[in-house]
Protein backbone atom coordinates (compact mmCIF):
# COMPACT_ATOMS: atom_id res chain seq x y z
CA UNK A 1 -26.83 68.73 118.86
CA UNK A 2 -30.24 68.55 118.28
CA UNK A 3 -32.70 66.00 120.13
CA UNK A 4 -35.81 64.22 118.70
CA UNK A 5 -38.99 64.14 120.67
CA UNK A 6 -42.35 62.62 120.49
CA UNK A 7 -45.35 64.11 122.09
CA UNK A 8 -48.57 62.68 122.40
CA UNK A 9 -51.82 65.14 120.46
CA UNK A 10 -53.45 64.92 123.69
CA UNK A 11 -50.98 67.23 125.16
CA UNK A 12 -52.53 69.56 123.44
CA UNK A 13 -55.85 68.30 124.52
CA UNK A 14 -58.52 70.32 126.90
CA UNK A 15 -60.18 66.78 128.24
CA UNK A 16 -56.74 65.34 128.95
CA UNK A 17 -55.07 68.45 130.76
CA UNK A 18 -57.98 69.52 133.32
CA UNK A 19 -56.28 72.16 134.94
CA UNK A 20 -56.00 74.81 132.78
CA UNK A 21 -53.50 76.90 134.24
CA UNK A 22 -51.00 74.15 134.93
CA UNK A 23 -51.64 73.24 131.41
CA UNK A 24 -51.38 76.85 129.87
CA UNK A 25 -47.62 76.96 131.88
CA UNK A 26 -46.57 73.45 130.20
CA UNK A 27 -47.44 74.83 126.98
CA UNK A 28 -45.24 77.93 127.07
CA UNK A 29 -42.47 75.68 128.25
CA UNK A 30 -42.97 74.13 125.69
CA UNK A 31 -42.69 76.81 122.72
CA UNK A 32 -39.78 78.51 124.57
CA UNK A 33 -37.84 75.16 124.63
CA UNK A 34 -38.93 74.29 120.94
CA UNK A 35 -38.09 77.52 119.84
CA UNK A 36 -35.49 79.75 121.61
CA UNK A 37 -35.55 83.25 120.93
CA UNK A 38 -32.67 84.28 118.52
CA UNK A 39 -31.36 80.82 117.92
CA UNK A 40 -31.57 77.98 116.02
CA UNK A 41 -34.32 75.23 117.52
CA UNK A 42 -32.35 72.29 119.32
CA UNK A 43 -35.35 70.40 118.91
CA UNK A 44 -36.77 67.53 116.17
CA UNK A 45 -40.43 66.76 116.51
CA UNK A 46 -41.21 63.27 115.78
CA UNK A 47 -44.37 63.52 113.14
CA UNK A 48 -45.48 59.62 113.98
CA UNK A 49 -47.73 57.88 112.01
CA UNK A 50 -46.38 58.64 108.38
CA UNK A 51 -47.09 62.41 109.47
CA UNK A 52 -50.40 62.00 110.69
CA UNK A 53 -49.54 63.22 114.23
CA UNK A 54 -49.16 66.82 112.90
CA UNK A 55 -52.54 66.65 111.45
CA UNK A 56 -54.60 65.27 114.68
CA UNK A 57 -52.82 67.93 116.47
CA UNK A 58 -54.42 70.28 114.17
CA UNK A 59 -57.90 69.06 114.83
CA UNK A 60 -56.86 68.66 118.34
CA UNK A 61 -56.29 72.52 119.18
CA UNK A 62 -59.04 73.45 116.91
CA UNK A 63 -61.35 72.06 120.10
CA UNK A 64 -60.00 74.07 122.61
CA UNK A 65 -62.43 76.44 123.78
CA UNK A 66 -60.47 78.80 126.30
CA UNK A 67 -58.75 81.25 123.84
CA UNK A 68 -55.54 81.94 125.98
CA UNK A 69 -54.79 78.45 125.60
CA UNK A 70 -56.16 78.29 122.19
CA UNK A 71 -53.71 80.71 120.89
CA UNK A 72 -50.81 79.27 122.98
CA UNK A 73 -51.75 75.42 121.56
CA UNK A 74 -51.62 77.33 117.73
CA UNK A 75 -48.51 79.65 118.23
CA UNK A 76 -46.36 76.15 119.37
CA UNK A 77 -48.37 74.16 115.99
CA UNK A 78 -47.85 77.32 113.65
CA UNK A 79 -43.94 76.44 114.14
CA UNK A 80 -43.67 72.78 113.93
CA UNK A 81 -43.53 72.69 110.50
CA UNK A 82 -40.45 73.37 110.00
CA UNK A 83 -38.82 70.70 112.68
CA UNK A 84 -40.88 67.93 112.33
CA UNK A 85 -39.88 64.90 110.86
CA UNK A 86 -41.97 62.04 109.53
CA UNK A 87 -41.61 58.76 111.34
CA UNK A 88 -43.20 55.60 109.81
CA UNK A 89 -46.18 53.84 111.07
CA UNK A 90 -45.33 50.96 113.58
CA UNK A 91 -49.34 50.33 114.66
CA UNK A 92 -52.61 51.06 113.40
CA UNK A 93 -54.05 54.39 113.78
CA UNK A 94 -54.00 54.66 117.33
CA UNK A 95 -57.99 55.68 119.23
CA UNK A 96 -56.69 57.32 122.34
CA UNK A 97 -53.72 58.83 124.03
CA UNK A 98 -52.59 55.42 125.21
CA UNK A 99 -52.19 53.84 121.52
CA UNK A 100 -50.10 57.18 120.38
CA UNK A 101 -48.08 56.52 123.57
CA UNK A 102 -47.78 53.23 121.96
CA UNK A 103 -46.80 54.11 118.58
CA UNK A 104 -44.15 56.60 119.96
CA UNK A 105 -42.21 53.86 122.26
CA UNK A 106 -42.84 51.14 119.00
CA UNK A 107 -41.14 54.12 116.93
CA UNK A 108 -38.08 54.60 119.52
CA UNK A 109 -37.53 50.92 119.35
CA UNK A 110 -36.73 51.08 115.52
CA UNK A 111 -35.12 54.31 115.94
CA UNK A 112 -34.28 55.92 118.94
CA UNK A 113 -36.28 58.78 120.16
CA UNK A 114 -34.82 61.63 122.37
CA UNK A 115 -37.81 62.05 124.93
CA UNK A 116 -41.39 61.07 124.62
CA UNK A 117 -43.75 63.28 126.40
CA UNK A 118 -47.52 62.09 127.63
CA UNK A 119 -50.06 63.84 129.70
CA UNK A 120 -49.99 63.76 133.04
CA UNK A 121 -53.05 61.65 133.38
CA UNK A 122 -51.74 59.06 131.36
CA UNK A 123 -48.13 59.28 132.61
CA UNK A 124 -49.30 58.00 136.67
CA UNK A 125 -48.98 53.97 135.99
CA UNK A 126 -47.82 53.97 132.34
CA UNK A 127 -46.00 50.89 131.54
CA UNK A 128 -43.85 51.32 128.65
CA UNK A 129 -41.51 48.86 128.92
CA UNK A 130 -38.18 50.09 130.20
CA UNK A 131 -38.12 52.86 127.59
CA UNK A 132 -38.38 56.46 129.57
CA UNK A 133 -41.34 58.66 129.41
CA UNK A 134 -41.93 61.66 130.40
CA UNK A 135 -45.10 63.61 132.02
CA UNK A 136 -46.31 67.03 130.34
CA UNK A 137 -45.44 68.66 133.57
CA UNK A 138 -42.04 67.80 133.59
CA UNK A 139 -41.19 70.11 130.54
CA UNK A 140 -41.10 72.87 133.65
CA UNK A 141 -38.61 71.28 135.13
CA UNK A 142 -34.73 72.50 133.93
CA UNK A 143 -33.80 69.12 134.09
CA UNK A 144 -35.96 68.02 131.02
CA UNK A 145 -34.01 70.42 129.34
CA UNK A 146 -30.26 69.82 129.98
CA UNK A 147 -28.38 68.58 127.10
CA UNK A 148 -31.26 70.16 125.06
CA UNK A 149 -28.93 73.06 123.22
CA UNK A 150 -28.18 74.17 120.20
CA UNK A 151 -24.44 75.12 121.13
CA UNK A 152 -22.05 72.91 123.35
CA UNK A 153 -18.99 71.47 124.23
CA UNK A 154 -18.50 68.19 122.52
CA UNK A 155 -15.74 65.12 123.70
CA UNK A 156 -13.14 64.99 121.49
CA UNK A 157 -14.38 60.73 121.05
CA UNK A 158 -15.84 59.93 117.49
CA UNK A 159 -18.57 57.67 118.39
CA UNK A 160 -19.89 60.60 120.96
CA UNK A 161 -19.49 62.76 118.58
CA UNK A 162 -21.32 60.84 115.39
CA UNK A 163 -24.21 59.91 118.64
CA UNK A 164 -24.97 63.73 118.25
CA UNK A 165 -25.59 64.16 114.83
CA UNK A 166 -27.75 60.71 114.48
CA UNK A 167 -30.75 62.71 114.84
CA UNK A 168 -29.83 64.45 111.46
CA UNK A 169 -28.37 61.60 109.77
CA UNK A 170 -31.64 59.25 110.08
CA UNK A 171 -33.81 62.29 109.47
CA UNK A 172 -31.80 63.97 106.01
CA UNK A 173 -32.54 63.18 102.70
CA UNK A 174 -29.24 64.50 101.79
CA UNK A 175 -26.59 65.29 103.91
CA UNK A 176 -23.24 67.42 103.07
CA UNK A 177 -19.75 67.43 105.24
CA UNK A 178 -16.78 69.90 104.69
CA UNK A 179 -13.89 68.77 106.69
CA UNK A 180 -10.44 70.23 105.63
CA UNK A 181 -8.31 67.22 106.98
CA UNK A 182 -9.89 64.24 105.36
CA UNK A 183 -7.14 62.78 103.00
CA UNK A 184 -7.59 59.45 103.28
CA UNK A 185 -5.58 58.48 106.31
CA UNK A 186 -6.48 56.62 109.20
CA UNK A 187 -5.28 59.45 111.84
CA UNK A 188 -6.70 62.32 110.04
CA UNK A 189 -10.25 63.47 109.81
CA UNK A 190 -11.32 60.66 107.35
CA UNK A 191 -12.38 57.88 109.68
CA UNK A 192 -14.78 60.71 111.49
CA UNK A 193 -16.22 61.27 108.18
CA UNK A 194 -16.45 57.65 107.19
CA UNK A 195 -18.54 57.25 110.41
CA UNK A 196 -20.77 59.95 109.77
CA UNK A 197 -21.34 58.59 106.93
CA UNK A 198 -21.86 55.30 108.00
CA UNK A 199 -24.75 56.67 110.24
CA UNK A 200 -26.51 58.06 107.18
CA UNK A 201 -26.97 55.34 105.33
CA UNK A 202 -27.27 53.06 108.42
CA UNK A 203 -31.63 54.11 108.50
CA UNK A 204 -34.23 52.10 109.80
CA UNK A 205 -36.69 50.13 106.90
CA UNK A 206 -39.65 53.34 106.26
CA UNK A 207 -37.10 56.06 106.92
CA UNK A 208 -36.47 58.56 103.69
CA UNK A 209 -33.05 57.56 101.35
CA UNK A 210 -30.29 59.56 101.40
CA UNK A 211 -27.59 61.22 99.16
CA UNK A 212 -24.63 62.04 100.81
CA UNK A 213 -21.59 64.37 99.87
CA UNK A 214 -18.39 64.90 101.38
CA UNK A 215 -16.27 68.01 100.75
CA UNK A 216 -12.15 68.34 101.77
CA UNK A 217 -9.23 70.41 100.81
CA UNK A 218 -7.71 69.59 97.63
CA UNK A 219 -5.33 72.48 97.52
CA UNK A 220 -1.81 70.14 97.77
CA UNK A 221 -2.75 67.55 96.13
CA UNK A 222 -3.29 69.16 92.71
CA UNK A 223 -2.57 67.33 89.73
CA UNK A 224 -2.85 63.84 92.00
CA UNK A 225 -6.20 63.52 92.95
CA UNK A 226 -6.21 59.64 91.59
CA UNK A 227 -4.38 58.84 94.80
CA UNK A 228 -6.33 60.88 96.92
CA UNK A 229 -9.61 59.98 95.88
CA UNK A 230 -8.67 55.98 96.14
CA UNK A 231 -7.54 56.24 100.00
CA UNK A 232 -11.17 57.86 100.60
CA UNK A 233 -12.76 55.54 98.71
CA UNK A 234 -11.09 53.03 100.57
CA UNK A 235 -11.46 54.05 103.99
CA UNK A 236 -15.33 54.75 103.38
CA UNK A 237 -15.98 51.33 101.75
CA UNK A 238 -16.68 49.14 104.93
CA UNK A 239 -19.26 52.09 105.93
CA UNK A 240 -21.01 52.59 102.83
CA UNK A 241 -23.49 49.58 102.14
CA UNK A 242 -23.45 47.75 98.81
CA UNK A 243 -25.27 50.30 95.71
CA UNK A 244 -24.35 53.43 97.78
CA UNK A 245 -23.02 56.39 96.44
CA UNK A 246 -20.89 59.40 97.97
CA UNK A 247 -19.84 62.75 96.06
CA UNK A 248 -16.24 63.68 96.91
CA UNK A 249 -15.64 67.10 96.14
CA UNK A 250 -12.10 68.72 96.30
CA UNK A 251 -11.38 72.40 96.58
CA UNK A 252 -9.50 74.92 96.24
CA UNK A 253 -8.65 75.79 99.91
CA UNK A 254 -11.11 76.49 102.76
CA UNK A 255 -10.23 75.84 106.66
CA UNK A 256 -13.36 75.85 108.54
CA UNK A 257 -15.82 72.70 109.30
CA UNK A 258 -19.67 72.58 108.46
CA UNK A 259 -22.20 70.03 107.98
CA UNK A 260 -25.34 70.72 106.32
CA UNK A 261 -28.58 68.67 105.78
CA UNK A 262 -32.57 68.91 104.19
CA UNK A 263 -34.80 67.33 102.39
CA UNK A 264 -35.23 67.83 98.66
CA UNK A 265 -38.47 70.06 97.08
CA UNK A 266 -39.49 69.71 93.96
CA UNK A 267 -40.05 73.01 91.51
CA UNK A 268 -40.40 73.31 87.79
CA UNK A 269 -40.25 69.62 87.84
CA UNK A 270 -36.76 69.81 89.51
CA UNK A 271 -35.72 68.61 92.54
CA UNK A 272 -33.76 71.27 94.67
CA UNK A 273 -32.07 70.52 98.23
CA UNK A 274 -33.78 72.65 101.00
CA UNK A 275 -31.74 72.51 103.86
CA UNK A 276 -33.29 72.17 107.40
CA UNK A 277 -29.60 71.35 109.53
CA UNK A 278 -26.83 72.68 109.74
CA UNK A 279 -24.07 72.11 112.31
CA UNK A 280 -20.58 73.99 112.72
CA UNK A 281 -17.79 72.92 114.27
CA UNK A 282 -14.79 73.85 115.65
CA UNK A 283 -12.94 70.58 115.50
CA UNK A 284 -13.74 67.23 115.23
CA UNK A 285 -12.30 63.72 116.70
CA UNK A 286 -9.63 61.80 115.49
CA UNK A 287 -8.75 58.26 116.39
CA UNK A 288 -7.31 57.90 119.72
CA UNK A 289 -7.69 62.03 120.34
CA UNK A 290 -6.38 63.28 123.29
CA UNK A 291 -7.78 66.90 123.40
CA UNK A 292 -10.24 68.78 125.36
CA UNK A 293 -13.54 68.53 124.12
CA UNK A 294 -14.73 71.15 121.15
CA UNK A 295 -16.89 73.42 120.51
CA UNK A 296 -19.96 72.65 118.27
CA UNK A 297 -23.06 74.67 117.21
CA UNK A 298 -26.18 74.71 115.02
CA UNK A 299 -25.71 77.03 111.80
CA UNK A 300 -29.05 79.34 111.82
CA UNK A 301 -31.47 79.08 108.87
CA UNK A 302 -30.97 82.37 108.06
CA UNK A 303 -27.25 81.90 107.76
CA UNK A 304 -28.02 78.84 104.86
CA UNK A 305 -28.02 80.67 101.97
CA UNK A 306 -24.86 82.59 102.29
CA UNK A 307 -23.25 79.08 103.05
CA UNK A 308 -25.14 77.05 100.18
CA UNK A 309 -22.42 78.15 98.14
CA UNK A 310 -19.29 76.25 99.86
CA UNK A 311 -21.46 72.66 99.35
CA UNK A 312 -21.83 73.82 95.16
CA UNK A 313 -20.53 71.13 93.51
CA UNK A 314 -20.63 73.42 90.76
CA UNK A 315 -18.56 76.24 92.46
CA UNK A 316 -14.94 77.06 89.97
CA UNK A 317 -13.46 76.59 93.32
CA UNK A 318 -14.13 72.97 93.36
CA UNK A 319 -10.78 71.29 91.86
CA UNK A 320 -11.75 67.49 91.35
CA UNK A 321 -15.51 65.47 92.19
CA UNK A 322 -15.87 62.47 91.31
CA UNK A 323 -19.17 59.98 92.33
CA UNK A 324 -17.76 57.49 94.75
CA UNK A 325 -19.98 53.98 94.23
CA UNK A 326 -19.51 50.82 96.28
């Protein structure tokens, strides 16, 4: 659902992109790909270096002298914030394009990156490898963009499925699920959550910890939620690494599935879960499923609040919770 990618500062560098209008079209590509109009952004921008990228991107644009590219370069940066993700540092601080180009394709060898993105200058008889890089130029091209969306159709296959939310569970600091067929069973929706799951915790060394909860329809099995709560334990424990710990929430009744993801911020000497992801869907795979692929979508920001309330472990219409630890 949503894909990571790494770009080098000196894309948004005047010395490295000489002509200016080809350069001025890239960027607009660019921010209209990054950030679709009325919808949610598809996209995760890899902050490399411990964050530092963001920073020399800053002091990148701020030498631009022509002002229509200028204000293009700081309308794309002005928006990053809030879909980058920091990556740890895999080199030293790199000195030119070459050694961020570097850093990026050391980075997608810990943890996969979606698409990493050069100038064009340094593109023409870059070696990197066997891992796929891509040219500044290319972002005009549609075909950069296919499978770049932030609604689809999704095969009904549960390691497909858990592929397209790895993005979000490397990247979360905690990460929520609400499936209303997860009871435990290993033909329900259980072993799809045990996977995502899996992927969480599964993180590279350098790459933030994670709490994770998991949310499911407790409305028939009230008054036996021993029993319930064992065969999830169960079927999550070969997924969930030694010390790990997973909040099982039952409730009341609810039908729809959601998954929702951030970071945590601290205020008043709290820390509070800001979410950044959120993903809908309309079904999700089973073992051995059979159906048409599904329909999946990204949840808007805007649309976070009004849902905060279904992942409340503090909500009366939460039944049972219990802290799962393995």
């Amino acid at each position: 659902m949503l894909t990571e990618i790494a770009m080098t500062p000196h894309v948004f560098d005047a010395a490295s992109n000489p002509d200016t209008e080809a350069w001025l079209e890239c960027l607009g590509r660019v921010g209209q790909g990054f950030f679709p109009l009325s919808a949610p952004s598809p996209v995760i921008a890899a902050n490399l270096q411990d964050g530092g990228w963001i920073e020399e991107v800053k002091t990148t644009i701020g030498r631009i002298t022509d002002h229509r590219v200028r204000v293009k370069a700081q309308q794309v940066a002005s928006r990053l914030k809030d879909i980058v993700v920091s990556r740890p540092t895999v080199n030293y601080w790199p000195d030119d394009e070459k050694q961020w180009a570097e850093e990026a394709v050391g980075s997608h060898r810990a943890e996969p990156i979606g698409r990493i993105v050069m100038t064009d200058r340094l593109h023409q008889g870059y070696q990197a490898g066997g891992v796929i890089c891509h040219a500044l130029q290319s972002v005009c091209d549609d075909g950069f963009w296919t499978d770049i969306r932030n609604a689809r159709q999704v095969p009904m296959d549960i390691p497909t499925q858990v592929g397209f939310l790895r993005p979000i569970c490397v990247h979360s600091q905690y990460l929520a699920l609400k499936l209303p067929h997860a009871e435990g069973s290993d033909d329900d929706e259980t072993p799809f959550a045990a996977e995502v799951i899996g992927s969480a915790f599964r993180r590279p060394r350098g790459f933030p910890a994670v709490k994770v909860e998991l949310h499911i329809n407790g409305e028939r099995y009230r008054g036996n939620f021993t029993s319930l709560f064992h065969n999830i334990r169960h079927s999550l424990a070969t997924k969930v690494p030694a010390g790990g710990e997973v909040l099982l929430c039952a409730w009341r009744g609810f039908i729809d599935r959601k998954l929702i993801a951030g970071v945590f911020r601290e205020s008043a000497g709290q820390l509070l879960r800001s979410p950044r992801w959120g993903v809908g869907f309309q079904h999700v795979a089973r073992p051995h499923d059979n159906r048409p692929p599904t329909g999946w979508w990204l949840i808007s920001k805007h649309d976070f609040a009004e849902i905060s309330g279904e992942f409340d472990a503090s909500n009366p219409a939460v039944l049972h919770q219990e802290v799962l630890r393995f």
